[in-house]
PDB file of N, CA and C in Angstrom:
ATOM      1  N   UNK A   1       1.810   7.590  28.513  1.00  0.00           N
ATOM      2  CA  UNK A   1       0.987   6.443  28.186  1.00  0.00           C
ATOM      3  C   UNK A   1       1.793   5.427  27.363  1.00  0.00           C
ATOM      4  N   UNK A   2       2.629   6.068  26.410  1.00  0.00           N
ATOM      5  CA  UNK A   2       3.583   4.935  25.144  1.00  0.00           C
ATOM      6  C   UNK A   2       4.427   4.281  26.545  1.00  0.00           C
ATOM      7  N   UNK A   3       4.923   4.788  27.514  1.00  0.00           N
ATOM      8  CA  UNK A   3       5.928   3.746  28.097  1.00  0.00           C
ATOM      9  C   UNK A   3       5.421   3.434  29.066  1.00  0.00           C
ATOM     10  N   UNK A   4       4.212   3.440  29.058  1.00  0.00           N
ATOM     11  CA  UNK A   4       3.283   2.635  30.171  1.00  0.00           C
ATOM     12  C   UNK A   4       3.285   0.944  29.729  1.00  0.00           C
ATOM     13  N   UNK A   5       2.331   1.728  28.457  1.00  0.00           N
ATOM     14  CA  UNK A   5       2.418  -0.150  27.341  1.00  0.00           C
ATOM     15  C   UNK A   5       3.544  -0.770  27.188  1.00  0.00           C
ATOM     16  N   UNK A   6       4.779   0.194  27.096  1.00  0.00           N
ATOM     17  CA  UNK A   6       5.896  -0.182  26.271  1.00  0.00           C
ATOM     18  C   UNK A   6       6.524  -1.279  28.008  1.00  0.00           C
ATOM     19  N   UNK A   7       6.358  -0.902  29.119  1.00  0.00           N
ATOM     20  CA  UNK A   7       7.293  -1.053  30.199  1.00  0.00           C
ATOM     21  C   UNK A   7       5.831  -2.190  30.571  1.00  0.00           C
ATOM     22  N   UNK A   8       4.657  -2.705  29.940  1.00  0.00           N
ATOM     23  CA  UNK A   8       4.075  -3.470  30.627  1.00  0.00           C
ATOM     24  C   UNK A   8       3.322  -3.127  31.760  1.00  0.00           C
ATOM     25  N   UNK A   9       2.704  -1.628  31.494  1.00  0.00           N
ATOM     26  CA  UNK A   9       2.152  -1.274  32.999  1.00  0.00           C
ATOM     27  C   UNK A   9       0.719  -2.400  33.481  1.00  0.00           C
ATOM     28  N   UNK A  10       0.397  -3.107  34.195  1.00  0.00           N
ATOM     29  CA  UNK A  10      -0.141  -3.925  34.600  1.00  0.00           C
ATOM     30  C   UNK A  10      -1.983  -3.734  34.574  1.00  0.00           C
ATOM     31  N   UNK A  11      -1.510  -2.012  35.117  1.00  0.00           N
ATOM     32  CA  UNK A  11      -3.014  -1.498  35.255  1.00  0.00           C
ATOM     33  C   UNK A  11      -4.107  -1.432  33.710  1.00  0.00           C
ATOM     34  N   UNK A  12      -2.866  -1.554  32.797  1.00  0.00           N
ATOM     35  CA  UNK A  12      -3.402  -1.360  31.228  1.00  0.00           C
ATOM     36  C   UNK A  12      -4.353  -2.529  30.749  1.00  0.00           C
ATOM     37  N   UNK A  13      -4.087  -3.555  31.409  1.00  0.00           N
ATOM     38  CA  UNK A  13      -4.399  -5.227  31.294  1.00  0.00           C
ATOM     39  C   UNK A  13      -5.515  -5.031  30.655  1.00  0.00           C
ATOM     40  N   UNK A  14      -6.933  -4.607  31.230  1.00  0.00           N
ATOM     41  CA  UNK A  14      -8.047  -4.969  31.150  1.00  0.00           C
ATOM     42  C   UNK A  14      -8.250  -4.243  29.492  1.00  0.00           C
ATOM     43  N   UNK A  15      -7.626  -2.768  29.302  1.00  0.00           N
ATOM     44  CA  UNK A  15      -7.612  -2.250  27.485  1.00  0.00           C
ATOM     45  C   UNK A  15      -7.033  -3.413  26.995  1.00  0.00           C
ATOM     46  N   UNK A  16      -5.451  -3.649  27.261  1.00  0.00           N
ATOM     47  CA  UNK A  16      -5.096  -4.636  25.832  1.00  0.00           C
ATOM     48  C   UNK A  16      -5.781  -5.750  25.903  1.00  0.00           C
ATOM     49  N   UNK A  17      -6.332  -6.417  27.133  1.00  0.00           N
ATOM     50  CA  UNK A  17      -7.266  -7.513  26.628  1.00  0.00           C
ATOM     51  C   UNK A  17      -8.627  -6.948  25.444  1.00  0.00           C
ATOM     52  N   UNK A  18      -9.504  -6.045  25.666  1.00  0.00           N
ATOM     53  CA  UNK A  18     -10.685  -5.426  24.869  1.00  0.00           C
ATOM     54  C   UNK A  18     -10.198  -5.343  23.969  1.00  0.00           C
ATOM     55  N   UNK A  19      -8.920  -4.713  23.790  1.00  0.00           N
ATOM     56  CA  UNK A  19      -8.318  -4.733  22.523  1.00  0.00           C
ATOM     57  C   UNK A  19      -8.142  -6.116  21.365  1.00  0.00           C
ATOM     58  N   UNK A  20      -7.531  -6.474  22.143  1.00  0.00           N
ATOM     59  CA  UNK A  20      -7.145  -8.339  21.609  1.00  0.00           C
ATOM     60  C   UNK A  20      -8.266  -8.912  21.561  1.00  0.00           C
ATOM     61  N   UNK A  21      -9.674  -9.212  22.021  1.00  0.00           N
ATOM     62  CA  UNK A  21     -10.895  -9.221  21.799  1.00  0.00           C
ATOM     63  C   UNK A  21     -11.253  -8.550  20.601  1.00  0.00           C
ATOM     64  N   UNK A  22     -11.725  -7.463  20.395  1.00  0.00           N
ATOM     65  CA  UNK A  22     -11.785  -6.864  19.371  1.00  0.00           C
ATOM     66  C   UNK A  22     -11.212  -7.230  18.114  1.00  0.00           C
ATOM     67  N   UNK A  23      -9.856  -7.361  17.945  1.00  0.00           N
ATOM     68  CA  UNK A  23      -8.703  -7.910  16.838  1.00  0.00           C
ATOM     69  C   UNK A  23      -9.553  -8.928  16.469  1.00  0.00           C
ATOM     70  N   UNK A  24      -9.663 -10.651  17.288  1.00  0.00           N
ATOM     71  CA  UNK A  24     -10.371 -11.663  17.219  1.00  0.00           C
ATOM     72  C   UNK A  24     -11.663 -11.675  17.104  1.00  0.00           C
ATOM     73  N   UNK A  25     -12.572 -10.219  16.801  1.00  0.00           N
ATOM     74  CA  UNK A  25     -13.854 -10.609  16.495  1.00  0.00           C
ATOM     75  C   UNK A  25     -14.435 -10.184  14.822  1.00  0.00           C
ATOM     76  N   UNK A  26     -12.122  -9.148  14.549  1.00  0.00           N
ATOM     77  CA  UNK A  26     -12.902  -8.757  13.088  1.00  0.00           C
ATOM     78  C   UNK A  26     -11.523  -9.864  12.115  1.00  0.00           C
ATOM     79  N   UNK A  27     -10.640 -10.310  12.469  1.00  0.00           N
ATOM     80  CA  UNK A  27      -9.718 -11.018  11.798  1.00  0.00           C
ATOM     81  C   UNK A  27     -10.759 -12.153  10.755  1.00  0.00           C
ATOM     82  N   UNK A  28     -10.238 -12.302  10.077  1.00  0.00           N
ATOM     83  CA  UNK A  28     -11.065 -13.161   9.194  1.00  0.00           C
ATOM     84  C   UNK A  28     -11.019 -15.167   9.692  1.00  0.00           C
ATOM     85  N   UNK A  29     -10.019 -15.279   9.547  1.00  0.00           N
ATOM     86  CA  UNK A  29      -9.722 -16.543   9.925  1.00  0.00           C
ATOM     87  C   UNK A  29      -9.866 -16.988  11.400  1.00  0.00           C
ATOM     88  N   UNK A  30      -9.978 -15.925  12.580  1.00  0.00           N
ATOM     89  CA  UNK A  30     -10.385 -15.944  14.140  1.00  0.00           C
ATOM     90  C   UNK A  30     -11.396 -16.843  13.895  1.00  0.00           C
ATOM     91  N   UNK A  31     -11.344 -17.970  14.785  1.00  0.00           N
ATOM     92  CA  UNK A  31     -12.600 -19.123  15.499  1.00  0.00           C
ATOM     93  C   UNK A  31     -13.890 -17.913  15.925  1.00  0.00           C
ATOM     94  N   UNK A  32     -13.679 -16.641  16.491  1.00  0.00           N
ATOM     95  CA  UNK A  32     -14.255 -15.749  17.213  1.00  0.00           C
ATOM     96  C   UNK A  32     -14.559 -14.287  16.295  1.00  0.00           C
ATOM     97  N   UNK A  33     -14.536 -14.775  15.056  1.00  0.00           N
ATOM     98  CA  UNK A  33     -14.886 -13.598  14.181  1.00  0.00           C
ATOM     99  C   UNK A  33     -16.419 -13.120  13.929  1.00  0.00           C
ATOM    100  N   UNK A  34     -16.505 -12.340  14.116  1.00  0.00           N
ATOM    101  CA  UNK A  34     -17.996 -12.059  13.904  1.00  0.00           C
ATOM    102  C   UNK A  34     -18.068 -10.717  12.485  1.00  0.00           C
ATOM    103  N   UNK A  35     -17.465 -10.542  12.021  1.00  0.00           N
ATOM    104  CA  UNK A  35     -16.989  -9.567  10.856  1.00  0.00           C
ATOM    105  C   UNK A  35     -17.755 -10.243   9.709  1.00  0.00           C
ATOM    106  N   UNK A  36     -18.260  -9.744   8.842  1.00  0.00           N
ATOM    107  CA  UNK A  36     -18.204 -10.002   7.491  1.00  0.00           C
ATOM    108  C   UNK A  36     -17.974  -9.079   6.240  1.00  0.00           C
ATOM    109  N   UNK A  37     -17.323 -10.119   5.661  1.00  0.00           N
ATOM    110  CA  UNK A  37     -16.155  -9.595   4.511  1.00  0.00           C
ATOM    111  C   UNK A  37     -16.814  -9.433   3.078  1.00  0.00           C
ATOM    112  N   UNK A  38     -16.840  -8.290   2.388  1.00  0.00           N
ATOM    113  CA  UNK A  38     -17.211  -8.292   0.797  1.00  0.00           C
ATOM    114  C   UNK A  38     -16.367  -9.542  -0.150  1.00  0.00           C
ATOM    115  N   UNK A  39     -16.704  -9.768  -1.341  1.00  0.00           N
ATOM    116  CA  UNK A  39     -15.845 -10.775  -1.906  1.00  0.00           C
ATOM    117  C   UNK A  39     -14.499 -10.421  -2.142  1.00  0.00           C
ATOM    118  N   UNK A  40     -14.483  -8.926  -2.177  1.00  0.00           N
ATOM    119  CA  UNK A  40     -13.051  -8.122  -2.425  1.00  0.00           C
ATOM    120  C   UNK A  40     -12.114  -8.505  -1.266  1.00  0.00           C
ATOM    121  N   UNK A  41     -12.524  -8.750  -0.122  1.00  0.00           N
ATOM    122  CA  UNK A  41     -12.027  -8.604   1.076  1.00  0.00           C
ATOM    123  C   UNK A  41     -12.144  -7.452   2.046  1.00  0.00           C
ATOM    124  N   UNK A  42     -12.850  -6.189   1.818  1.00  0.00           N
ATOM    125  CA  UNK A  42     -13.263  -5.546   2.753  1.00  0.00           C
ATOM    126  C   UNK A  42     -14.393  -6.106   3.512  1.00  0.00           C
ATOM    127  N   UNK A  43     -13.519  -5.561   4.909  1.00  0.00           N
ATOM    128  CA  UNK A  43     -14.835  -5.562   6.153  1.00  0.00           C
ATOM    129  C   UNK A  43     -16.212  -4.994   5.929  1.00  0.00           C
ATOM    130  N   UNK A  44     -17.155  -5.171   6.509  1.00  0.00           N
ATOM    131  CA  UNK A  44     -18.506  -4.878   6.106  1.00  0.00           C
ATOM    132  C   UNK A  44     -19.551  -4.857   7.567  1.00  0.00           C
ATOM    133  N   UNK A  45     -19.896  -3.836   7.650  1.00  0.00           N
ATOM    134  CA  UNK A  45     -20.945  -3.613   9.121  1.00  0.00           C
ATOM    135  C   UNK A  45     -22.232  -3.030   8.450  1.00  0.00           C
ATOM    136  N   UNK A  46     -23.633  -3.963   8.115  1.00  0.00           N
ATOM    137  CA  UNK A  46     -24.217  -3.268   7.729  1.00  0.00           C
ATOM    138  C   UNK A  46     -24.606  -2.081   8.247  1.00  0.00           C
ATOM    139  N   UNK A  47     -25.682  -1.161   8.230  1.00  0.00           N
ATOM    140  CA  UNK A  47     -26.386  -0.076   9.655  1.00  0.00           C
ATOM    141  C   UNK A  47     -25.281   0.433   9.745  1.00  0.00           C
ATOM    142  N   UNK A  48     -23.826   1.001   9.290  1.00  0.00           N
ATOM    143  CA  UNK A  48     -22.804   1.966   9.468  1.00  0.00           C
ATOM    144  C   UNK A  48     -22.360   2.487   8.508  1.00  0.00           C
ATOM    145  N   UNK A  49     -21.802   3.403   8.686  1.00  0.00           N
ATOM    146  CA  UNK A  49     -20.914   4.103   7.830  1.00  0.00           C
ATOM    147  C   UNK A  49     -19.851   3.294   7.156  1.00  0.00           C
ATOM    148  N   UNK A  50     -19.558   2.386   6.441  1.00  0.00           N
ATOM    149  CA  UNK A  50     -18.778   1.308   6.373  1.00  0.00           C
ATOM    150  C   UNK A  50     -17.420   1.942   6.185  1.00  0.00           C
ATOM    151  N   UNK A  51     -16.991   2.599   5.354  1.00  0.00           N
ATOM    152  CA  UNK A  51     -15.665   3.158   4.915  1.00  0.00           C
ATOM    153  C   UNK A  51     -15.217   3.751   6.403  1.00  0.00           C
ATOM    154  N   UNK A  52     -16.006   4.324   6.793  1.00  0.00           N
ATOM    155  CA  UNK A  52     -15.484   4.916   8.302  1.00  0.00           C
ATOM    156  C   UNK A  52     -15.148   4.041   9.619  1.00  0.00           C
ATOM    157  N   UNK A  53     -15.723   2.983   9.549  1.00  0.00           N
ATOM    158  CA  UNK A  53     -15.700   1.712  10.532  1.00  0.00           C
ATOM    159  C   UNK A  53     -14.363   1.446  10.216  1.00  0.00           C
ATOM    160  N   UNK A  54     -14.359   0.757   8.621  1.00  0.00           N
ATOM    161  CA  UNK A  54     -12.470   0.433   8.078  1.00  0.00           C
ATOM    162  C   UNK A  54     -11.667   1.168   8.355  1.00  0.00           C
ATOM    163  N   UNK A  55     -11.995   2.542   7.874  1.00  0.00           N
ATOM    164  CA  UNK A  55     -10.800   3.042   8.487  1.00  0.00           C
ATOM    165  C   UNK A  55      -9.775   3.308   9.941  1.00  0.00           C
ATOM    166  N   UNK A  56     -10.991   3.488  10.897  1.00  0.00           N
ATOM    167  CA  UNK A  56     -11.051   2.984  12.126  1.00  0.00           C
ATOM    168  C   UNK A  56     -10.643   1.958  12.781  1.00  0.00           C
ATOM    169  N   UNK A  57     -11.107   0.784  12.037  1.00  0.00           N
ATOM    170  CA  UNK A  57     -10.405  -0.775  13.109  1.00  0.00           C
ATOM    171  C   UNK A  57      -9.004  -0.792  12.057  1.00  0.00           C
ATOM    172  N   UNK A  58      -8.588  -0.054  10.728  1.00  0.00           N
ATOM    173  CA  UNK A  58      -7.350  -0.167  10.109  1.00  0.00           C
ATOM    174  C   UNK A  58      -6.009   0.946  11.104  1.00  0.00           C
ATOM    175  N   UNK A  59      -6.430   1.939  11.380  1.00  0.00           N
ATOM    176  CA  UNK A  59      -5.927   2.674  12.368  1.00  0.00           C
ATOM    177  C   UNK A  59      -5.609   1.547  13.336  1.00  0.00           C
ATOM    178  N   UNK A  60      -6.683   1.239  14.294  1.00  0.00           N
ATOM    179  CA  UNK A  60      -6.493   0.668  15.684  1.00  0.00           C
ATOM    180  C   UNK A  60      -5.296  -0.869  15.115  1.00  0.00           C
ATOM    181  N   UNK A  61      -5.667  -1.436  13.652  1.00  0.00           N
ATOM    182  CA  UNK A  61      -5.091  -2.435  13.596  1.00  0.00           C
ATOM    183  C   UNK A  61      -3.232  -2.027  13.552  1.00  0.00           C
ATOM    184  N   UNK A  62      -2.996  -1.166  12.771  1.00  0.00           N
ATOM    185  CA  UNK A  62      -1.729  -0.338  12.943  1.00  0.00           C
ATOM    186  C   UNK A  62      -0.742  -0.197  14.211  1.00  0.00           C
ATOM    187  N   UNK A  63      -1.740   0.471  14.742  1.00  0.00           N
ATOM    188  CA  UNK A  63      -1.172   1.221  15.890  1.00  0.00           C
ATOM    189  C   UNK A  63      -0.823   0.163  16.989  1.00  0.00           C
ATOM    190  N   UNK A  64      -2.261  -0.893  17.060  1.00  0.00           N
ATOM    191  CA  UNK A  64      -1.686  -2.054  18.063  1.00  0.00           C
ATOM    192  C   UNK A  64      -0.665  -2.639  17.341  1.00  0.00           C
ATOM    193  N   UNK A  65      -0.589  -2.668  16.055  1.00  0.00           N
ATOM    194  CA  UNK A  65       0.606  -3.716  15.404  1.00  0.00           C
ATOM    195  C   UNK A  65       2.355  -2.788  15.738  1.00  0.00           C
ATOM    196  N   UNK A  66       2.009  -2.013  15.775  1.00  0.00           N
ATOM    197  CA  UNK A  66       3.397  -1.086  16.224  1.00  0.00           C
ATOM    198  C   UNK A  66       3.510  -1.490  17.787  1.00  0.00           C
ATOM    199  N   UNK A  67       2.808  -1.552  18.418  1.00  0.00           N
ATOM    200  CA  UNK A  67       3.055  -1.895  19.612  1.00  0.00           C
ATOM    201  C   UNK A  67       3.245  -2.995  20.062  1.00  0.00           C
ATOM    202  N   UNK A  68       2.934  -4.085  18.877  1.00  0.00           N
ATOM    203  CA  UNK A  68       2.864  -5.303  19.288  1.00  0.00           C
ATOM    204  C   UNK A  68       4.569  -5.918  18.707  1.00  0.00           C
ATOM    205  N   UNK A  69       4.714  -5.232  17.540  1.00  0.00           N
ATOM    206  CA  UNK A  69       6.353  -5.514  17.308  1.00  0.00           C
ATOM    207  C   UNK A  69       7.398  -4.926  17.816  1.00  0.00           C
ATOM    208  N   UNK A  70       7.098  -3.613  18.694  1.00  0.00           N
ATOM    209  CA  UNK A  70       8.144  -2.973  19.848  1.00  0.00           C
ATOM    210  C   UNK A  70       8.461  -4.202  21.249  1.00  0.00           C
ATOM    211  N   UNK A  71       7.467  -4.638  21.654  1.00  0.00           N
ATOM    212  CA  UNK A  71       7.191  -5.234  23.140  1.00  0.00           C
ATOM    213  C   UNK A  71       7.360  -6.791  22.571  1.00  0.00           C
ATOM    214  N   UNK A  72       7.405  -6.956  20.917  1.00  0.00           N
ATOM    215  CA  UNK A  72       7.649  -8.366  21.233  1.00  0.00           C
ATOM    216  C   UNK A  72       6.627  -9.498  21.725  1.00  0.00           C
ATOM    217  N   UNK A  73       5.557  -8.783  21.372  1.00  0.00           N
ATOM    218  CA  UNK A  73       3.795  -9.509  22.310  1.00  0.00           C
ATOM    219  C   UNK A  73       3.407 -10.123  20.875  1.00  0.00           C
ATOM    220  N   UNK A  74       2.950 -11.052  21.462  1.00  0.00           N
ATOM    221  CA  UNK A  74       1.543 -11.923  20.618  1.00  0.00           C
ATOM    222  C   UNK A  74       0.693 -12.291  21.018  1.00  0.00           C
ATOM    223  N   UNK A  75      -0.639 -12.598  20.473  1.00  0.00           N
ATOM    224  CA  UNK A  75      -1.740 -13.662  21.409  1.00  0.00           C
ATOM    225  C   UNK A  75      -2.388 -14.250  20.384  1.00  0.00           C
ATOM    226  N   UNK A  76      -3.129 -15.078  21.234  1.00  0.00           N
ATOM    227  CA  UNK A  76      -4.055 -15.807  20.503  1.00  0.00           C
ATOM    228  C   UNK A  76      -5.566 -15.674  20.018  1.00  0.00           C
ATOM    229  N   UNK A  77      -6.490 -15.860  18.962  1.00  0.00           N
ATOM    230  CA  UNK A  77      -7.878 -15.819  19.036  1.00  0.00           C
ATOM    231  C   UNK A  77      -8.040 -17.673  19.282  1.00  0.00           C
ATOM    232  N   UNK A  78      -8.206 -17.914  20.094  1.00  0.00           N
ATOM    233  CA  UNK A  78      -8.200 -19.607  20.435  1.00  0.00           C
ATOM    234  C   UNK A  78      -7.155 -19.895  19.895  1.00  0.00           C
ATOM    235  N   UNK A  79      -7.514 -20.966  18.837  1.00  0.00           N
ATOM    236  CA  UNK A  79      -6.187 -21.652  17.888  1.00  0.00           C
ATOM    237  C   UNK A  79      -5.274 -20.801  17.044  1.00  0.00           C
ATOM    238  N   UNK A  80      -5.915 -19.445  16.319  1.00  0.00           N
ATOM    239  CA  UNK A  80      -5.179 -18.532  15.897  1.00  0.00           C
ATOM    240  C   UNK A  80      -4.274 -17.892  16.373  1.00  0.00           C
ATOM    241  N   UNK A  81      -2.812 -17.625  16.418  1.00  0.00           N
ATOM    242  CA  UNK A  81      -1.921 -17.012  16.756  1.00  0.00           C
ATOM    243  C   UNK A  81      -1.884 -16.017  16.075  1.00  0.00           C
ATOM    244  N   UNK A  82      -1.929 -14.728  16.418  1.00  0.00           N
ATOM    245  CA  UNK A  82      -2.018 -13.638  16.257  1.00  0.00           C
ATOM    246  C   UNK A  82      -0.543 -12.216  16.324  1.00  0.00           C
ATOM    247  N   UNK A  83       0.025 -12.018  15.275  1.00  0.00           N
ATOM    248  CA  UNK A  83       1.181 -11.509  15.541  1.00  0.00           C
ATOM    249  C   UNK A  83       0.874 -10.245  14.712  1.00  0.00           C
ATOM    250  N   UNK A  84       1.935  -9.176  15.041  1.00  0.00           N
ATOM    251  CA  UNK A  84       2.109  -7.815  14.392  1.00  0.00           C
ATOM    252  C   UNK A  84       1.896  -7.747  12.983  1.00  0.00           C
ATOM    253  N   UNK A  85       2.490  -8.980  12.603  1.00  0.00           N
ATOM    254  CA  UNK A  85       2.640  -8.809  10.912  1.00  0.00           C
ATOM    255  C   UNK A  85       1.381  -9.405  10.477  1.00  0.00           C
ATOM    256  N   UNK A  86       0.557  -9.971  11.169  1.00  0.00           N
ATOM    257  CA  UNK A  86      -0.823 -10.477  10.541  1.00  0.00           C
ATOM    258  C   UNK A  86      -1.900  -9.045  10.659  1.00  0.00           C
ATOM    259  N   UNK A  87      -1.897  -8.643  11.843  1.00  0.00           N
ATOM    260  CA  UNK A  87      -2.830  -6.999  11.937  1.00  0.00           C
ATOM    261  C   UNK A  87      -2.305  -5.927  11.129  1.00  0.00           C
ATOM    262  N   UNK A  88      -1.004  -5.875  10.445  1.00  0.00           N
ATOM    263  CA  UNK A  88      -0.367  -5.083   9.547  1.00  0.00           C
ATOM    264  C   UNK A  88      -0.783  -5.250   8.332  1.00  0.00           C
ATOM    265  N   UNK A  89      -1.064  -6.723   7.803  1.00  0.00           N
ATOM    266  CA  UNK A  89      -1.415  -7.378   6.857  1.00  0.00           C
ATOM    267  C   UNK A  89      -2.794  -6.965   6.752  1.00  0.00           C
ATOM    268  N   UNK A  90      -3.837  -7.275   7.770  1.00  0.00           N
ATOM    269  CA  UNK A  90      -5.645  -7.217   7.295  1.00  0.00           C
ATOM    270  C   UNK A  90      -5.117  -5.449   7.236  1.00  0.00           C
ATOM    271  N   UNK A  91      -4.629  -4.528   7.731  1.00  0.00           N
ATOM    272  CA  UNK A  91      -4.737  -3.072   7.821  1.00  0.00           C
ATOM    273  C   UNK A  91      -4.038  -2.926   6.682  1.00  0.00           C
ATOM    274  N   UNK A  92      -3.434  -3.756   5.566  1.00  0.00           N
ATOM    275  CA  UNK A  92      -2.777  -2.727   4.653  1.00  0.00           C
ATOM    276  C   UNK A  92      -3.677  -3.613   3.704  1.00  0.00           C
ATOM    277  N   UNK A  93      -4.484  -4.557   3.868  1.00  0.00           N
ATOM    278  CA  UNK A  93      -5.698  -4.977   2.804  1.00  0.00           C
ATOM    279  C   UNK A  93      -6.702  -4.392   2.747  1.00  0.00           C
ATOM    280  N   UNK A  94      -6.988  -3.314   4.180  1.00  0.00           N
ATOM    281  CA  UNK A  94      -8.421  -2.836   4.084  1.00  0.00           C
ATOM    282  C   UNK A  94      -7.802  -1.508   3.317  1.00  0.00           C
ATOM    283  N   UNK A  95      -6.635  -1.224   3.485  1.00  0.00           N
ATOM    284  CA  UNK A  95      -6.234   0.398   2.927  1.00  0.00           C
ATOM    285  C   UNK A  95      -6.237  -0.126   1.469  1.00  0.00           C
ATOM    286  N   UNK A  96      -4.985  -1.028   0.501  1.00  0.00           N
ATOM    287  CA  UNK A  96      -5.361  -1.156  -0.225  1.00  0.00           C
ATOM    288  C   UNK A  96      -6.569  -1.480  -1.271  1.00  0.00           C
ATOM    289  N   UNK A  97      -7.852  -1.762  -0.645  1.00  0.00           N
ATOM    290  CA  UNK A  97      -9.063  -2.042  -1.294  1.00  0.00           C
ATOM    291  C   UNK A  97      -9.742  -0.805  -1.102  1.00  0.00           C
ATOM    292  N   UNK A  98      -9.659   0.511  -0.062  1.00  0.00           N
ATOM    293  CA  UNK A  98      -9.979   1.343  -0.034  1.00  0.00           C
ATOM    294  C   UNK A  98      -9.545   1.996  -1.088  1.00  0.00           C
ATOM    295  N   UNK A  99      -8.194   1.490  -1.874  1.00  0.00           N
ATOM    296  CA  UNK A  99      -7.210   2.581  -2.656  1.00  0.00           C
ATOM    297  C   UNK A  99      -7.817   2.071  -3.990  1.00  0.00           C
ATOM    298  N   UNK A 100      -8.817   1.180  -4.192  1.00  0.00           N
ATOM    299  CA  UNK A 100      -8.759   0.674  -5.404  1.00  0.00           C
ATOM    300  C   UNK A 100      -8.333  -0.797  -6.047  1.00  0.00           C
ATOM    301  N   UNK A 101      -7.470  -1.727  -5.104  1.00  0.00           N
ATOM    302  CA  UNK A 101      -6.728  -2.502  -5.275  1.00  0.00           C
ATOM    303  C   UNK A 101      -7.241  -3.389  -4.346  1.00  0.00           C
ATOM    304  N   UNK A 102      -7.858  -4.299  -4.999  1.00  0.00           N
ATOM    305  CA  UNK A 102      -8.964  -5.479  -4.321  1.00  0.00           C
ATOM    306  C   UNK A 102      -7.992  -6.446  -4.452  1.00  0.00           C
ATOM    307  N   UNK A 103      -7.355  -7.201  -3.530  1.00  0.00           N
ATOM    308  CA  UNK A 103      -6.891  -8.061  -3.529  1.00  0.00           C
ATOM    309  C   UNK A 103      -7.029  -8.676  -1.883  1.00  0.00           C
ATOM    310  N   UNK A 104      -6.834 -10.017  -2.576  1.00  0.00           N
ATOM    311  CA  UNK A 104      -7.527 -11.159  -1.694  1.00  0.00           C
ATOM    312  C   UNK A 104      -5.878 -11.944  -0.596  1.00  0.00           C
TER     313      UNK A 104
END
């Protein structure tokens, strides 16, 4: 599966798009965000388990960000350009505010 993504397998298209959707509906600054943020800067889903949701889209934000700085990929949420080091960034803000360390 890693050198499926990694080699661009074609058939993958329709995940990394859901994926990249997804990214753009919890990024903060996305035209297409539908997320809302505590004043700390954690994500917030009312009706859930909240800590478990974060940890979750912080995982997925990771893991696509590793993949996204191997392959050299970026995209867009409309006007937002969207790169590895920005999904690395909201995933090491939701860990650090998980850790105690609220920063904005």
């Amino acid at each position: 599966m890693q050198r499926a993504l990694v080699n661009g397998d074609k058939r993958l298209d329709p995940f990394r798009q859901q994926a990249e959707d997804f990214f753009c509906r919890i990024l903060r600054d996305s035209p297409s965000s539908t997320t809302q943020y505590t004043l700390g800067g954690l994500m917030h889903k009312s009706g859930y388990a909240n800590l478990q949701y974060v940890t979750s889209a912080s995982f997925l934000l990771t893991t696509y960000a590793k993949y996204m700085a191997v392959t050299k990929h970026t995209f867009s949420c409309q006007s937002l350009p969207v790169t590895a080091r920005s999904l690395r960034a909201l995933a090491k803000q939701q860990v650090d505010h998980g850790h105690g360390n609220e920063t904005l």
